[in-house]
N, C-alpha and C. Protein backbone atom coordinates (compact mmCIF):
# COMPACT_ATOMS: atom_id res chain seq x y z
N UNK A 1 60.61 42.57 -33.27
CA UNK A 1 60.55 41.12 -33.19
C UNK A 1 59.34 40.71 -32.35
N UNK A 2 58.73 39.43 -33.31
CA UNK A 2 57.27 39.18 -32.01
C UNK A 2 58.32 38.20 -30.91
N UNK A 3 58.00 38.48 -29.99
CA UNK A 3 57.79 37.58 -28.89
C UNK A 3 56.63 37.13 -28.09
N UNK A 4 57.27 35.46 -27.53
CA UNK A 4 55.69 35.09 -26.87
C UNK A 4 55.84 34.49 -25.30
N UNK A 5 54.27 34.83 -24.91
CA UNK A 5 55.05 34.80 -23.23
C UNK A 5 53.84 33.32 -22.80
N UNK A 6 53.69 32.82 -22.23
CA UNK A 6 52.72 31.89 -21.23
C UNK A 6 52.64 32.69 -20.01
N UNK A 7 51.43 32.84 -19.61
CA UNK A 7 51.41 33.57 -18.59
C UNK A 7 50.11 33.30 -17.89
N UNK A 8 49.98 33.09 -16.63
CA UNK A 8 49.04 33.74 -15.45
C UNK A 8 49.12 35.07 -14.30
N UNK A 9 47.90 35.69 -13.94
CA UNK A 9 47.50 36.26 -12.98
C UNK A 9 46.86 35.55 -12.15
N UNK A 10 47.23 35.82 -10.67
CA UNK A 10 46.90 35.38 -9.70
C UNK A 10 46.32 36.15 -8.78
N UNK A 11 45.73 35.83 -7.85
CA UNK A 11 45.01 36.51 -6.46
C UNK A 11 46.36 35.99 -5.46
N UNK A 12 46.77 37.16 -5.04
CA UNK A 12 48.07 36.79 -4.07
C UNK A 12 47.65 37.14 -2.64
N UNK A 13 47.42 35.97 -1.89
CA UNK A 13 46.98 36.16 -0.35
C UNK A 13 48.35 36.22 0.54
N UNK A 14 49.24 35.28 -0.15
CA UNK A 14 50.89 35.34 0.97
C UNK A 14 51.79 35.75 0.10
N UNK A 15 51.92 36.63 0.04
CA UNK A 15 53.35 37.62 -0.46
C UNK A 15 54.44 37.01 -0.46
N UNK A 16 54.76 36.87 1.50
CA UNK A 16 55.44 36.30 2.51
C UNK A 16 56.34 34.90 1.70
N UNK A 17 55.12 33.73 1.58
CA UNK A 17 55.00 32.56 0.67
C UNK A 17 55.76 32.55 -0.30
N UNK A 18 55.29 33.40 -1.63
CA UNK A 18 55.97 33.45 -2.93
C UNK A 18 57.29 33.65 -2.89
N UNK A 19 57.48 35.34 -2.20
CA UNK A 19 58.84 35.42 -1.81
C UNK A 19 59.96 34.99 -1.47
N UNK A 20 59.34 34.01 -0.08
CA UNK A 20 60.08 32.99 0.46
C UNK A 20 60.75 31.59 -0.20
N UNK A 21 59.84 31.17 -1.38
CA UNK A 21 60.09 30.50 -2.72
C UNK A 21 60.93 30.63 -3.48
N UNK A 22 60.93 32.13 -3.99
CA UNK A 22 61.48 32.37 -4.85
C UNK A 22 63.11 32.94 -4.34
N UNK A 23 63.16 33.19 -3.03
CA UNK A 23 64.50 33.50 -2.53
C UNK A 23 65.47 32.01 -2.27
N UNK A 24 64.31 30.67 -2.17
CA UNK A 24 65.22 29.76 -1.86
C UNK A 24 65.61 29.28 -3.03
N UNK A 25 64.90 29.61 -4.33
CA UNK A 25 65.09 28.99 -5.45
C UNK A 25 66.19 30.00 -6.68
N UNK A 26 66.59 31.01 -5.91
CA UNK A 26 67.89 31.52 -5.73
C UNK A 26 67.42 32.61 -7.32
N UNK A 27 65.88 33.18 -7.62
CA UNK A 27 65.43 34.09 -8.24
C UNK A 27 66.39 34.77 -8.26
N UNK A 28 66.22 35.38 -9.31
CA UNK A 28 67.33 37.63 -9.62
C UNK A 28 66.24 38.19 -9.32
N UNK A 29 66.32 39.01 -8.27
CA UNK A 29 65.74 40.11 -7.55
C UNK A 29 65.49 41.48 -8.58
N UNK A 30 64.92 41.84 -9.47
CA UNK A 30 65.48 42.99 -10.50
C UNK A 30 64.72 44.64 -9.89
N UNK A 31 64.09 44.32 -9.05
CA UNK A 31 64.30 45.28 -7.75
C UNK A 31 62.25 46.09 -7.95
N UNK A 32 62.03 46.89 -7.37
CA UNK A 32 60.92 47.53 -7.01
C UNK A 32 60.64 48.50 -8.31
N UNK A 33 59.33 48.29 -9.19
CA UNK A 33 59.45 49.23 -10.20
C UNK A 33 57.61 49.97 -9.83
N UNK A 34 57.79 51.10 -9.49
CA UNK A 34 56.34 51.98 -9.62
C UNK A 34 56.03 51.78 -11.20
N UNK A 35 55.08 52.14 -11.32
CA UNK A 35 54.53 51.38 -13.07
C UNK A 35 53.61 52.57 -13.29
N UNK A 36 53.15 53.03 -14.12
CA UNK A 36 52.22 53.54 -14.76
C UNK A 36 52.27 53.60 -16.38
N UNK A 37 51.30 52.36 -16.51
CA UNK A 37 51.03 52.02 -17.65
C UNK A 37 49.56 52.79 -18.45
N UNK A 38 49.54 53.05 -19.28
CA UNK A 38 48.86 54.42 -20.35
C UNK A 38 48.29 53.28 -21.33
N UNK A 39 46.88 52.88 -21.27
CA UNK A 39 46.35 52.21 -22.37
C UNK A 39 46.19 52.73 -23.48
N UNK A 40 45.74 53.08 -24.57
CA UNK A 40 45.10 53.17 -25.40
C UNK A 40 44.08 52.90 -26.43
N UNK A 41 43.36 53.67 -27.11
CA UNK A 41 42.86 53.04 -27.56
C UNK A 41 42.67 52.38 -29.14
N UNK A 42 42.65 51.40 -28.73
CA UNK A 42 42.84 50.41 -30.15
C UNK A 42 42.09 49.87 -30.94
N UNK A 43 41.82 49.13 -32.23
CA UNK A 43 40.44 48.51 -32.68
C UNK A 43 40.85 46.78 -32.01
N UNK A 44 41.83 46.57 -32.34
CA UNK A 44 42.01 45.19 -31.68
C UNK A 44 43.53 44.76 -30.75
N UNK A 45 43.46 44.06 -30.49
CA UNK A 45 44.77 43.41 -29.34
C UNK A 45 44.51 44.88 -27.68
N UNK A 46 45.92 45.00 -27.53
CA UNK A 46 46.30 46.12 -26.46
C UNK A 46 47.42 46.92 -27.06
N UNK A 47 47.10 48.09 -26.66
CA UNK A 47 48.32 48.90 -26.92
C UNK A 47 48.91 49.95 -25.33
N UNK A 48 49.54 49.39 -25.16
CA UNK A 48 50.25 50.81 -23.42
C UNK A 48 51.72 51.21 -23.48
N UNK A 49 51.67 52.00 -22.96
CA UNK A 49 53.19 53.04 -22.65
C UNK A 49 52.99 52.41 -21.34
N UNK A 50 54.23 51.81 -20.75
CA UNK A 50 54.52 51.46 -19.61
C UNK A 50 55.83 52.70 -19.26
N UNK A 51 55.81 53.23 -17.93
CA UNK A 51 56.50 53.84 -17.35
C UNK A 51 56.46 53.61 -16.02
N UNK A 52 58.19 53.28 -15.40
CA UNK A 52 58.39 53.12 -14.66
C UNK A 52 59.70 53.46 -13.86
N UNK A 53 60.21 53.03 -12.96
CA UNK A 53 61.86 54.01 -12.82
C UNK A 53 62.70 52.17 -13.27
N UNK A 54 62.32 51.55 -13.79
CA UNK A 54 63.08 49.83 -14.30
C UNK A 54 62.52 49.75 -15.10
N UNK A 55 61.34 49.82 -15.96
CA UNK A 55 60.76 49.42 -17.25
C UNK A 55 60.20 50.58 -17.95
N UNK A 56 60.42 50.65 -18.88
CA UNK A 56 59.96 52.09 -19.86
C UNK A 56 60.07 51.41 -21.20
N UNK A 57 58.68 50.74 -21.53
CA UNK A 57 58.29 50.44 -22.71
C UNK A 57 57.09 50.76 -23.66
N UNK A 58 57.40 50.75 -24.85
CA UNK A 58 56.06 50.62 -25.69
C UNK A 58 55.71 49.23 -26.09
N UNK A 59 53.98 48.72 -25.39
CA UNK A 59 53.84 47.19 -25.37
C UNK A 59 52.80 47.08 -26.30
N UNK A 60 52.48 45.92 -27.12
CA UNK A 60 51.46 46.20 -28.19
C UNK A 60 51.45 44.18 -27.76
N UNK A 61 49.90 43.97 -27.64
CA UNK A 61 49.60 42.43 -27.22
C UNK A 61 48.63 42.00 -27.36
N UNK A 62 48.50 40.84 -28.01
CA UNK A 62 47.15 39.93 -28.14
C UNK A 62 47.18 38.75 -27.31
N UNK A 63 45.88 38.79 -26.64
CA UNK A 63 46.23 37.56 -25.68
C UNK A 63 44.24 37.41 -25.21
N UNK A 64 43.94 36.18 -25.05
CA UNK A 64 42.19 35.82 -24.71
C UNK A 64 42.32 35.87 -23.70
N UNK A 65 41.24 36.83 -23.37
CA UNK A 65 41.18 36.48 -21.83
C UNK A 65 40.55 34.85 -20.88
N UNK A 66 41.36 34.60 -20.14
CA UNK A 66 41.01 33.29 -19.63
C UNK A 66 41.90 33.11 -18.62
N UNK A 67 40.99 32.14 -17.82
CA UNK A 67 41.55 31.75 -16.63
C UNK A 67 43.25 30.35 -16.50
N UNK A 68 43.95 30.33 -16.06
CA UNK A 68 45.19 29.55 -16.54
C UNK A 68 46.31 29.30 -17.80
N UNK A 69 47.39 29.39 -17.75
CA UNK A 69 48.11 29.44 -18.38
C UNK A 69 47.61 29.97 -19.84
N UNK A 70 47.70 30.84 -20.16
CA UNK A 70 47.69 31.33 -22.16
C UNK A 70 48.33 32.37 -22.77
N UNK A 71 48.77 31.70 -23.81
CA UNK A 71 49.64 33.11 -24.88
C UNK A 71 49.40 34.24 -25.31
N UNK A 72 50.70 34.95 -25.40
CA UNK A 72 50.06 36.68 -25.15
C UNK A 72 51.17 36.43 -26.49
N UNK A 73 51.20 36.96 -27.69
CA UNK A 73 51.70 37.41 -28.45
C UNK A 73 52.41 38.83 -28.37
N UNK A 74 53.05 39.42 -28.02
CA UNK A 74 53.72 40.81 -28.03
C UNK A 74 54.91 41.42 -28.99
N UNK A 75 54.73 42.62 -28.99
CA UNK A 75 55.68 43.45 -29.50
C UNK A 75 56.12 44.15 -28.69
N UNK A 76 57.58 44.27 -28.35
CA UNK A 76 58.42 45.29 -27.41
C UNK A 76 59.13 46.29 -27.60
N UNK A 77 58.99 47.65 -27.47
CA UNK A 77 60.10 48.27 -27.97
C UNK A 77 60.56 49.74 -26.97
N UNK A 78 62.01 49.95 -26.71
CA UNK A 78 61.92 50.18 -25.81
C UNK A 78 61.84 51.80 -25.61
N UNK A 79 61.13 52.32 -24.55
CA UNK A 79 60.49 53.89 -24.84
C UNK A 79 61.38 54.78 -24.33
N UNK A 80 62.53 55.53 -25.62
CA UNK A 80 63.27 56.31 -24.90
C UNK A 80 62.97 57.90 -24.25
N UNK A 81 61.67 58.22 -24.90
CA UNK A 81 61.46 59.71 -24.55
C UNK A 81 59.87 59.30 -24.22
N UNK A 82 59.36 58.50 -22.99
CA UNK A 82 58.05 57.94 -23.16
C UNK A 82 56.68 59.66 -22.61
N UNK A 83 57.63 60.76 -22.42
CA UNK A 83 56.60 61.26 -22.01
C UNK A 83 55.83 62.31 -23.66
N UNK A 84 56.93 62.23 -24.79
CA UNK A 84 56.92 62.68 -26.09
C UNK A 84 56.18 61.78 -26.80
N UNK A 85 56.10 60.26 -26.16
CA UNK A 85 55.63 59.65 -26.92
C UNK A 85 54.28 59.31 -26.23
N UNK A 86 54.02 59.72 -25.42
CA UNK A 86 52.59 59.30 -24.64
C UNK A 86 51.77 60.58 -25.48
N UNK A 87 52.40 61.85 -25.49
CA UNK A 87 51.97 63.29 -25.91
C UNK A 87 51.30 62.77 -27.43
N UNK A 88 52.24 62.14 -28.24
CA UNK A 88 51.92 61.95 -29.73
C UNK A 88 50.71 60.81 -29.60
N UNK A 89 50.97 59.45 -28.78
CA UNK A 89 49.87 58.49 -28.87
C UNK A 89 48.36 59.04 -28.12
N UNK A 90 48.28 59.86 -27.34
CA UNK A 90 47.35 60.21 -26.82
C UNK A 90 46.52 60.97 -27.87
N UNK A 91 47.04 61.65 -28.86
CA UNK A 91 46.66 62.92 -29.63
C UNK A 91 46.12 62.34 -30.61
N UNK A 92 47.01 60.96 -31.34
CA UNK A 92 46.88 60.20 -32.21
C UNK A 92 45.44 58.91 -31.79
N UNK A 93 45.37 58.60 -30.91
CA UNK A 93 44.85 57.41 -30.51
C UNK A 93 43.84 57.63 -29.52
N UNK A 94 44.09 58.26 -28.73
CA UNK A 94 43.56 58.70 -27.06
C UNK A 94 43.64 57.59 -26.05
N UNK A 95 43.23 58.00 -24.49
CA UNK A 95 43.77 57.06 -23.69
C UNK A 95 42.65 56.25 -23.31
N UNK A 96 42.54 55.08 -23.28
CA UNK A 96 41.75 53.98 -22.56
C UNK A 96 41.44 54.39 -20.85
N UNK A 97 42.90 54.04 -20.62
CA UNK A 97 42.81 53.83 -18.92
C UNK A 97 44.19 54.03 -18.59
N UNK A 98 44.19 54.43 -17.40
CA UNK A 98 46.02 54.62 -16.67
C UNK A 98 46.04 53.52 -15.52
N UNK A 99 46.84 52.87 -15.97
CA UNK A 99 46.72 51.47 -14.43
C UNK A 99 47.98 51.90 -13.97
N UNK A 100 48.12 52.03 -12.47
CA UNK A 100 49.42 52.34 -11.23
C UNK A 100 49.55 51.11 -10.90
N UNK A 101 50.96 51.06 -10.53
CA UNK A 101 51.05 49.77 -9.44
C UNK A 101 52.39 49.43 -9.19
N UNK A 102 52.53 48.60 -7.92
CA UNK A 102 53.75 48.55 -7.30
C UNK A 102 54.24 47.35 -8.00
N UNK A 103 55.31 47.04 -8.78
CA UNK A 103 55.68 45.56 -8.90
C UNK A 103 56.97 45.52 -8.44
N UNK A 104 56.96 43.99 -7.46
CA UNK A 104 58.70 43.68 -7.41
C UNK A 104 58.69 42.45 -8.58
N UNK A 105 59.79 42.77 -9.19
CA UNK A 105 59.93 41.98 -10.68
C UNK A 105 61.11 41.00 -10.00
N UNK A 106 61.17 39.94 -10.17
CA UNK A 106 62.01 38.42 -10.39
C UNK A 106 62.29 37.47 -11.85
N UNK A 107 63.11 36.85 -11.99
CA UNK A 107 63.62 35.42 -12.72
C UNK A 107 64.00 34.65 -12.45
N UNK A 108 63.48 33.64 -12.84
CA UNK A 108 63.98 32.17 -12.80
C UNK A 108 64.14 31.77 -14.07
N UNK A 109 65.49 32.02 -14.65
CA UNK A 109 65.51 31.84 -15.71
C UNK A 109 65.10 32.40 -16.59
N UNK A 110 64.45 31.80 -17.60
CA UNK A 110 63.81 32.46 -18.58
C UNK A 110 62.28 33.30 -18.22
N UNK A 111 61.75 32.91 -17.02
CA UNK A 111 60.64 32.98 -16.32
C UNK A 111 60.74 33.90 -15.06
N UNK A 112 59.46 35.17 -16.04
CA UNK A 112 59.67 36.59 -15.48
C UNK A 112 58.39 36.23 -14.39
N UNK A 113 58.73 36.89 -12.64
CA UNK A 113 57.89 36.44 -11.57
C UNK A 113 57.53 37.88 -11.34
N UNK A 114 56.08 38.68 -11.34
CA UNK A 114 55.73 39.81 -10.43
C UNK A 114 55.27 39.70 -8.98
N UNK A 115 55.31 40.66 -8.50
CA UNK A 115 54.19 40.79 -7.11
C UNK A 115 54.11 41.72 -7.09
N UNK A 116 52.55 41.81 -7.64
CA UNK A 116 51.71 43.46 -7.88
C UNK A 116 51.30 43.88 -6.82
N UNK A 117 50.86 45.21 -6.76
CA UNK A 117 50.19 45.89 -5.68
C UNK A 117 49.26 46.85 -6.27
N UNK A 118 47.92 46.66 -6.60
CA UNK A 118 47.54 47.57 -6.98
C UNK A 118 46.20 48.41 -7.11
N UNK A 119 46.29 49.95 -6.44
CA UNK A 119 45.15 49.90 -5.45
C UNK A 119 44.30 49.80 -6.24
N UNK A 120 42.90 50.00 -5.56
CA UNK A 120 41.77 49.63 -6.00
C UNK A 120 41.43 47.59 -6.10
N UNK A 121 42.07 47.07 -6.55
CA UNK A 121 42.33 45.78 -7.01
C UNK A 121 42.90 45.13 -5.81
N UNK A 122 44.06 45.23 -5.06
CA UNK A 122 44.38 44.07 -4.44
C UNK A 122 46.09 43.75 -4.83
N UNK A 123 46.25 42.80 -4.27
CA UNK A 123 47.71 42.15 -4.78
C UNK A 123 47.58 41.01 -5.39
N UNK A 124 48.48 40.93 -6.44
CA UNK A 124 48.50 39.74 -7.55
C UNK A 124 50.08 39.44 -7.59
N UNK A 125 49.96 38.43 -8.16
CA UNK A 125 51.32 37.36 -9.02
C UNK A 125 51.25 37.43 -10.45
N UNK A 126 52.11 36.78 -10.52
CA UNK A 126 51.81 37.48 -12.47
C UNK A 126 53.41 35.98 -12.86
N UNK A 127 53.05 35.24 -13.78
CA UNK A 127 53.96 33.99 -14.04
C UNK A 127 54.32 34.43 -15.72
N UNK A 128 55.60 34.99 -15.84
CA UNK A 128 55.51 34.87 -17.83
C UNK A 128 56.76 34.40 -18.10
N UNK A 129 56.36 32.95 -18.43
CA UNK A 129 57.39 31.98 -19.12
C UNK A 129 57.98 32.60 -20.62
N UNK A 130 58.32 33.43 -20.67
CA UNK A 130 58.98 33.47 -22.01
C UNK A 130 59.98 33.10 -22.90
N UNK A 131 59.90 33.49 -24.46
CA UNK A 131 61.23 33.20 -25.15
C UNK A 131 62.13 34.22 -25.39
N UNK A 132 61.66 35.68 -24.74
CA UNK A 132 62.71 36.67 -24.89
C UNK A 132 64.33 36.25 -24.86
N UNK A 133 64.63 35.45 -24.31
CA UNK A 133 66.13 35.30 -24.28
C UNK A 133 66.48 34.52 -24.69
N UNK A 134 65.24 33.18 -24.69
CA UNK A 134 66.08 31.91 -25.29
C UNK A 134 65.27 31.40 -26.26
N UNK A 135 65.19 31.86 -27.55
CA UNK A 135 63.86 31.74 -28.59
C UNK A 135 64.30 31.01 -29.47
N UNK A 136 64.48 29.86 -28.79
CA UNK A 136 64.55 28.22 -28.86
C UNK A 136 63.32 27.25 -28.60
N UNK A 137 63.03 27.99 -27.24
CA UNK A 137 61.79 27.32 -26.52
C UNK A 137 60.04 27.74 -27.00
N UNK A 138 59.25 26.62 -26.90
CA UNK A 138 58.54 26.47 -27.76
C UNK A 138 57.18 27.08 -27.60
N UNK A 139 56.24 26.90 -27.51
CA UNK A 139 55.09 27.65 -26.68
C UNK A 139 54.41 26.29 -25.70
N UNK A 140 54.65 25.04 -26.27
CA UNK A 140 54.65 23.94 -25.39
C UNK A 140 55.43 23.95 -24.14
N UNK A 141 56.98 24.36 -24.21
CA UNK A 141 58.06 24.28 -23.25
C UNK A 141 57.86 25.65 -22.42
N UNK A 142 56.69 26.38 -22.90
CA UNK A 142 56.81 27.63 -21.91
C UNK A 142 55.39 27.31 -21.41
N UNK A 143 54.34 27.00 -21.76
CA UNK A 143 53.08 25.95 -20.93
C UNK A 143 53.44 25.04 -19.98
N UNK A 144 54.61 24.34 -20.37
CA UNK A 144 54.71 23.60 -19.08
C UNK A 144 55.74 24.36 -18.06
N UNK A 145 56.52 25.00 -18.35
CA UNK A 145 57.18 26.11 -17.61
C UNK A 145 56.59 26.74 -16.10
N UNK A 146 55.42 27.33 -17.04
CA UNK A 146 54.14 28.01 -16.40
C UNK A 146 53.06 26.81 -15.43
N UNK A 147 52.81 26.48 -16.19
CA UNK A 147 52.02 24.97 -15.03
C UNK A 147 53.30 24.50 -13.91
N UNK A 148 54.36 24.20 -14.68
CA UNK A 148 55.04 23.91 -13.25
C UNK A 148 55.41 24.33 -11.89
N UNK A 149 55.82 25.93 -12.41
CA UNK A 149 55.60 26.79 -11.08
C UNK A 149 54.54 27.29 -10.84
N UNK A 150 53.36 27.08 -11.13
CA UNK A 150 51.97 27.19 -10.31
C UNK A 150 51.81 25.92 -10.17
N UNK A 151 52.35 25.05 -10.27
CA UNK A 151 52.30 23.74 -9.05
C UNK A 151 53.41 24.08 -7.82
N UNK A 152 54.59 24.76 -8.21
CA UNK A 152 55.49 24.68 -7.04
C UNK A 152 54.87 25.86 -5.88
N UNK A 153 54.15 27.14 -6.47
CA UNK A 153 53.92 28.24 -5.70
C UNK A 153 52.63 27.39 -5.38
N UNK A 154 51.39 26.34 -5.35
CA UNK A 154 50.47 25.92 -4.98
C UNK A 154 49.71 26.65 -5.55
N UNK A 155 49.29 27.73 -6.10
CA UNK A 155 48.67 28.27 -7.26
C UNK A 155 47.39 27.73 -7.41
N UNK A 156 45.82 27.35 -7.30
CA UNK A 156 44.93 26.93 -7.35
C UNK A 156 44.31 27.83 -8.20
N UNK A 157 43.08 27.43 -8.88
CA UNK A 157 42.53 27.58 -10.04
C UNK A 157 41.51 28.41 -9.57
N UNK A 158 40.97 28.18 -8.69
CA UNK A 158 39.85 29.36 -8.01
C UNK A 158 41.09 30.87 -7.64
N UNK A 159 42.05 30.82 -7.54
CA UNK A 159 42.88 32.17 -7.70
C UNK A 159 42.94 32.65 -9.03
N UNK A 160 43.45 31.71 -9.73
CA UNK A 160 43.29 32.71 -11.16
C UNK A 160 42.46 33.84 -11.59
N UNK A 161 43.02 34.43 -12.52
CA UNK A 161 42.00 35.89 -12.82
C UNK A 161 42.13 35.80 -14.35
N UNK A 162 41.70 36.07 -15.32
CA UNK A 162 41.55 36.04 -16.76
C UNK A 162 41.67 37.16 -17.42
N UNK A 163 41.41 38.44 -16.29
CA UNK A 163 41.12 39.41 -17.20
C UNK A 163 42.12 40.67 -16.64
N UNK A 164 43.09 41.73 -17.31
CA UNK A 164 44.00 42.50 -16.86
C UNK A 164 43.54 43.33 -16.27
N UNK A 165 44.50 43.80 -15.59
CA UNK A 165 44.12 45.32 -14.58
C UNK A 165 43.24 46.26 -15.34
N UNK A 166 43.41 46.73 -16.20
CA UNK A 166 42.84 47.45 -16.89
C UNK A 166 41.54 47.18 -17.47
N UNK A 167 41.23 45.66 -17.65
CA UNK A 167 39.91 45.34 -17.59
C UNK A 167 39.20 45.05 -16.12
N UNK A 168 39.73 45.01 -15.36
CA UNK A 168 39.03 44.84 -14.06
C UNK A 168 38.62 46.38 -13.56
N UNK A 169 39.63 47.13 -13.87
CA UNK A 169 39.29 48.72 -13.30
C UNK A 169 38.30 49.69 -14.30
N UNK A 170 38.26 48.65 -15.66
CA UNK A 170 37.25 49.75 -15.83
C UNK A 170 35.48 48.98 -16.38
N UNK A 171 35.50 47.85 -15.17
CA UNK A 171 34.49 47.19 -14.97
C UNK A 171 33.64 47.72 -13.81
């Protein structure tokens, strides 16, 4: 099934801040996930094996790079034997890039909250309004989703970042 997300990256200077936000605004905590995500390589969109000890997926996504709120088109599916299947896509495809990183994952609702850590790079936020659960809502109702809590977190436009980990690390 496609699903679609609204989403920003951020430059995260107060951790402290977000956190503190998102604990009064009574977020699901979905706990600390180490990540190592496995790019590949593709002729167009993204393709990665995400592995983690909370997320273990195969992600396939089109999305422009740009600064503030924009749609990522995705495919999800979920990776039950991801080290058999990294073995076959690597052989088949080969690897781009391996991005690490610390995320504590949150919700508000329909609206998935990160706080990355990740070396080389820095710490980021990460906002994805989606319709995974309630694919009712529109790509309008998940734009304003997304603009709204980067008005509530104060979120400024000189923080934004446009371009993914994986394009920043192998710049």
């Amino acid at each position: 099934m496609k699903l679609i997300n609204v989403e920003i990256k951020a430059k995260c200077f107060h951790l402290d801040k977000v956190e503190a936000f998102l604990f009064a605004n009574n977020a699901r905590f979905i706990g600390v996930d180490f990540q190592k995500d496995t790019y590949f390589q593709v002729p167009e969109g993204r393709l990665k094996l995400r592995e983690g000890n909370i997320e273990n997926n195969l992600i396939f996504y089109k999305r422009n790079n740009q600064k503030g709120p924009k749609q990522s088109d995705f495919h999800l599916v979920p990776a039950h034997a991801p080290a058999a299947l990294k073995a076959l896509l690597t052989e088949a495809l080969g690897i781009k890039i391996i991005v690490e990183k610390k995320r504590r994952i949150y919700y508000l609702e329909n609206i998935k909250i990160h706080i990355d850590e990740v070396p080389g790079l820095g710490n980021f936020m990460e906002i994805e309004a989606g319709n995974q659960f309630n694919p009712v809502l529109t790509t309008e109702d998940l734009h304003r989703q997304c603009q709204e809590l980067m008005t509530k977190l104060e979120i400024d436009s000189d923080s934004l970042i446009e371009n993914s980990y994986s394009d920043m690390l192998l710049q």
